[in-house]
Protein backbone atom coordinates (compact mmCIF):
# COMPACT_ATOMS: atom_id res chain seq x y z
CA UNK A 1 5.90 10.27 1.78
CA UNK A 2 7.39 9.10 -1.25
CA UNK A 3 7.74 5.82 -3.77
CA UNK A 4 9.14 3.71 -1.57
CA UNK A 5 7.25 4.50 1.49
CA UNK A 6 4.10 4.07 0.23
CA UNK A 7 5.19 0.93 -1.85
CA UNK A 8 6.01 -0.46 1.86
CA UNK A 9 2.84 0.70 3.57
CA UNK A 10 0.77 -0.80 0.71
CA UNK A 11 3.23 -4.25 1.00
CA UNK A 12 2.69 -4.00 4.74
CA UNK A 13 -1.20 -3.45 4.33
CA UNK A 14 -1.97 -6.62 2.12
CA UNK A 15 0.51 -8.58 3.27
CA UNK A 16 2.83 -8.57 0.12
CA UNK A 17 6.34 -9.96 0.62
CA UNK A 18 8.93 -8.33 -2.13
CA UNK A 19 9.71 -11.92 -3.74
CA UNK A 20 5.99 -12.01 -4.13
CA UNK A 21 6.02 -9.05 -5.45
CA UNK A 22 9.03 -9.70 -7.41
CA UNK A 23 7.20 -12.83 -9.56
CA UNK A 24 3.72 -10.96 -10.35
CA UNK A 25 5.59 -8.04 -12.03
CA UNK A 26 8.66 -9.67 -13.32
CA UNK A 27 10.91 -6.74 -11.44
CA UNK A 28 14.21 -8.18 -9.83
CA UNK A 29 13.75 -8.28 -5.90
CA UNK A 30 17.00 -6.34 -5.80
CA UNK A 31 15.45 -3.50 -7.40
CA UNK A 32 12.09 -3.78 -5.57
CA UNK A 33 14.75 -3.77 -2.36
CA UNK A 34 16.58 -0.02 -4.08
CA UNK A 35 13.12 1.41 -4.12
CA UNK A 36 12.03 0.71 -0.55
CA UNK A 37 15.33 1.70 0.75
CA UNK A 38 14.88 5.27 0.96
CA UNK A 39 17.87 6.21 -1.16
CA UNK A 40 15.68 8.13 -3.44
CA UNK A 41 15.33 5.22 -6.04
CA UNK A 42 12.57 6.12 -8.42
CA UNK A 43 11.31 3.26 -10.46
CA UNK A 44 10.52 3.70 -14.25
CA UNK A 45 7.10 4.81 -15.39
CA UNK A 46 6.94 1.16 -17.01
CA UNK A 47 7.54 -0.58 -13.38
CA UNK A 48 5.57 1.53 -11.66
CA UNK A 49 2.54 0.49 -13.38
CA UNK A 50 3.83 -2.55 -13.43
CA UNK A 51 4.01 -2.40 -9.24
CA UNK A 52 0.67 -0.60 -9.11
CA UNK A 53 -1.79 -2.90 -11.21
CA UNK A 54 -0.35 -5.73 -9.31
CA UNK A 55 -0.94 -4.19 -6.61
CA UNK A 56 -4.14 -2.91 -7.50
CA UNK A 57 -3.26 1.25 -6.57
CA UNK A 58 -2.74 3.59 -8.70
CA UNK A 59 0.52 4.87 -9.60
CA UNK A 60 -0.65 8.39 -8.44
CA UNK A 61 -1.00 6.61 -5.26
CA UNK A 62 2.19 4.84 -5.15
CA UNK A 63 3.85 8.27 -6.20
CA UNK A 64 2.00 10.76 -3.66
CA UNK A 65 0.28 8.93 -1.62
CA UNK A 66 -3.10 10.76 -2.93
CA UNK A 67 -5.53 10.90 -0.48
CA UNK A 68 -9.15 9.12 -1.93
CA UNK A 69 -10.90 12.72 -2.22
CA UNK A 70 -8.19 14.04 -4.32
CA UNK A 71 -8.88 10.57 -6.52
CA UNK A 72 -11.32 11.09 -9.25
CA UNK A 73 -12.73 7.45 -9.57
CA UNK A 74 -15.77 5.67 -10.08
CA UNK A 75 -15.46 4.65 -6.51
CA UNK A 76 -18.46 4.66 -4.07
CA UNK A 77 -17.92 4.02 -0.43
CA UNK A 78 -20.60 4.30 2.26
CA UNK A 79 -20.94 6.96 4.76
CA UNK A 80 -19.00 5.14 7.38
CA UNK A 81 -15.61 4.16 5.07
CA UNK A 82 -15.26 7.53 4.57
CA UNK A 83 -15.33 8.64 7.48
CA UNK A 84 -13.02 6.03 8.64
CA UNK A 85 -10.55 6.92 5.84
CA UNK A 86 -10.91 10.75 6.89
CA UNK A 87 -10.10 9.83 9.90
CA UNK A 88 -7.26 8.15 9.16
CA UNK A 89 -5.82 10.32 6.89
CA UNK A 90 -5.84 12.86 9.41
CA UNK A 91 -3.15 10.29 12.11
CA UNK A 92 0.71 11.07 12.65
CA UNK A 93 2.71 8.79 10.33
CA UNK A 94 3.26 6.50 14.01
CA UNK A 95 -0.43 6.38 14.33
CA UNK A 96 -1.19 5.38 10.84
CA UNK A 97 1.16 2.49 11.56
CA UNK A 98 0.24 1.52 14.30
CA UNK A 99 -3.46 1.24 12.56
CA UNK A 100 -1.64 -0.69 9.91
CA UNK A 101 -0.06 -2.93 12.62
CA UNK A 102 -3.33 -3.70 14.37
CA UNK A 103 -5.26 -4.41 11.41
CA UNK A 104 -2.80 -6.97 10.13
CA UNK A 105 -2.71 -8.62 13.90
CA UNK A 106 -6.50 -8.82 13.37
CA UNK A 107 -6.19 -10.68 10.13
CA UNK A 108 -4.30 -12.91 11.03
CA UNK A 109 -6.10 -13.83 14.59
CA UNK A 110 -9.17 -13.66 12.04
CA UNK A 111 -8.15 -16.41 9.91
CA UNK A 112 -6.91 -18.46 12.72
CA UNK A 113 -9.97 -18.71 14.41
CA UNK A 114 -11.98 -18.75 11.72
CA UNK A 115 -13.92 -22.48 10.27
CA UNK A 116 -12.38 -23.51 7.10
């Protein structure tokens, strides 16, 4: 996967839209929109980082879609969210959606059910 996939997985995943996007980093949505088309856009190393802290990825991430172990971070996750991210790393691209997909639909129901 490249930039603009994992840009859109990461939108997808917390529920970004590109104008959103567009007024935390001060990048036009028209060239938000060249880098998620697939046309092999690259962004500058300025936007990128600009993209990833607003975000809150890295730009390794955003680039290659690192996987966490290949990360080094101060990061500490329990047992059980690595596994889970193990496990998930190891789905066809259609699964990983479809994970995606169902954990936004869960959201959502979440904070429509949920007491103010």
């Amino acid at each position: 996967m490249g930039f603009g996939e994992n840009l859109h997985n990461e939108l997808v995943f917390q529920d970004v839209q590109i104008k959103e996007l567009s007024a935390r980093t001060g990048i036009k949505k028209s060239t938000l929109d060249k880098y998620l088309s697939g046309n092999k856009s690259q962004p500058s190393v300025e936007n990128a980082v600009k993209i990833a802290d607003s975000l809150g990825v890295t730009v390794e991430y955003l680039v290659k879609g690192v996987a966490l172990s290949d990360i080094n971070s101060n990061l500490t996750l329990s047992g059980e969210y690595k596994l889970l991210i193990e496990q998930y790393h190891q789905l066809s691209d259609f699964n990983k959606q479809t994970v995606r997909d169902l954990t936004q639909s869960l959201l959502k129901r979440q904070k429509q059910f949920s007491p103010s």
